[in-house]
Protein backbone atom coordinates (compact mmCIF):
# COMPACT_ATOMS: atom_id res chain seq x y z
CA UNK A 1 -0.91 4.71 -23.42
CA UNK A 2 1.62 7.61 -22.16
CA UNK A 3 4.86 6.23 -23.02
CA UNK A 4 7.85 6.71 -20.50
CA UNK A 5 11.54 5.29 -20.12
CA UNK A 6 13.14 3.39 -22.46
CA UNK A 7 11.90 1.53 -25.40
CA UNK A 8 13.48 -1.17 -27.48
CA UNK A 9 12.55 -2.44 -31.03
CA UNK A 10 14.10 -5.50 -33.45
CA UNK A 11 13.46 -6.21 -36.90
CA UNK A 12 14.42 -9.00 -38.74
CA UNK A 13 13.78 -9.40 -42.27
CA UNK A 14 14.40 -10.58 -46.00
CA UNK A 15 14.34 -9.90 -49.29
CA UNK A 16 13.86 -12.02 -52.84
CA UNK A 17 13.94 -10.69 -56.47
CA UNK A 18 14.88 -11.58 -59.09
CA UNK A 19 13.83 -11.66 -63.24
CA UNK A 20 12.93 -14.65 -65.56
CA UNK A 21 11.03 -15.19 -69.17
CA UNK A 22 9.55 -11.54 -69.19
CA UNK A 23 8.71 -11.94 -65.42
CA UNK A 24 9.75 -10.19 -62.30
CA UNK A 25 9.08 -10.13 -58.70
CA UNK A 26 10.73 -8.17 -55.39
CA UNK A 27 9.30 -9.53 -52.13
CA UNK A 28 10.26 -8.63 -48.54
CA UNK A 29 9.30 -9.85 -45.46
CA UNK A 30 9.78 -8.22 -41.51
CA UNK A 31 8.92 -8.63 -38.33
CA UNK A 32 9.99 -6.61 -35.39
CA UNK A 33 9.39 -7.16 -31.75
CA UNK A 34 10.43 -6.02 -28.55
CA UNK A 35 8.92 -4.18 -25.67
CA UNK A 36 8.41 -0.37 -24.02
CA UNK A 37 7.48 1.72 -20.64
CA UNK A 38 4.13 2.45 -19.50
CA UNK A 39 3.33 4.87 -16.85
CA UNK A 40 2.03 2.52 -13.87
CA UNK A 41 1.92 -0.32 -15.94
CA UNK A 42 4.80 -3.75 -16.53
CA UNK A 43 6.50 -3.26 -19.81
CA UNK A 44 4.18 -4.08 -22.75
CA UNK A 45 5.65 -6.06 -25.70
CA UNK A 46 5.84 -5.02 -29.39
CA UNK A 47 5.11 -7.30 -31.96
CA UNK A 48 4.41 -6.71 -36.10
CA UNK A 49 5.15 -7.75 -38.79
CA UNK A 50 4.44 -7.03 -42.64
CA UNK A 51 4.82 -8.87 -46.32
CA UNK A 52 4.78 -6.68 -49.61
CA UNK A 53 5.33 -7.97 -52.93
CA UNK A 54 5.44 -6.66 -56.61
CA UNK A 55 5.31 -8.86 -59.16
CA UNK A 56 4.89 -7.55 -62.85
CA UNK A 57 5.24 -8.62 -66.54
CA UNK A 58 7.25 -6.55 -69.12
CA UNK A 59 5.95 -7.61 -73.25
CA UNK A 60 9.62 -6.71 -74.47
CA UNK A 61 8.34 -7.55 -78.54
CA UNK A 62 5.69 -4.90 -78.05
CA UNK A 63 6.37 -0.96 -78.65
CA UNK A 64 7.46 1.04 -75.77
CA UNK A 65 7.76 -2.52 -73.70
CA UNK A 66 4.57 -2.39 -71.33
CA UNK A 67 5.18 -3.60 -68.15
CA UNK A 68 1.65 -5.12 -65.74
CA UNK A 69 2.01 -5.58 -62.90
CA UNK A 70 0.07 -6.69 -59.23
CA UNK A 71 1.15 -4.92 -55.98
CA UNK A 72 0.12 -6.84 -52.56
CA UNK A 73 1.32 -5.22 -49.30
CA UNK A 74 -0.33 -6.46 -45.79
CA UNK A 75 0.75 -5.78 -42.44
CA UNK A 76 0.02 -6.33 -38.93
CA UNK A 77 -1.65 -3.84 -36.62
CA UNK A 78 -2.46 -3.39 -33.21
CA UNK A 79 -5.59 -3.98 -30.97
């Protein structure tokens, strides 16, 4: 679609992290939405959203403290 005129975008989103008994984790959360121009077409709406987490383990009693850890990241997309 050729884009013309104005275009508006939200996003609204949050954040956890935090550390516990070797653990760790950072997960965020968004979604935006709004809506843009079209060239001979109504306004279309936007709408996405995405969740990525990290979430690792650090063995502190173990030489150089190896840290594991699982990265998931997913996000919407469009048609």
């Amino acid at each position: 679609d050729r884009q013309v005129g104005l275009e508006v975008r939200h996003s609204l989103g949050g954040r956890m992290a935090g550390r516990a008994a070797g653990f760790d984790h950072d997960t965020e959360a968004l979604w935006q939405f709004g809506d843009y121009a079209v060239a001979g077409r109504a306004r279309q709406d936007v709408q996405a959203w995405t969740v990525a987490s990290h979430t690792g383990y650090t063995f502190a009693d173990v030489p150089l403290r190896p840290r594991v850890a699982l990265k998931l990241n997913v996000a919407s997309g469009d048609r």
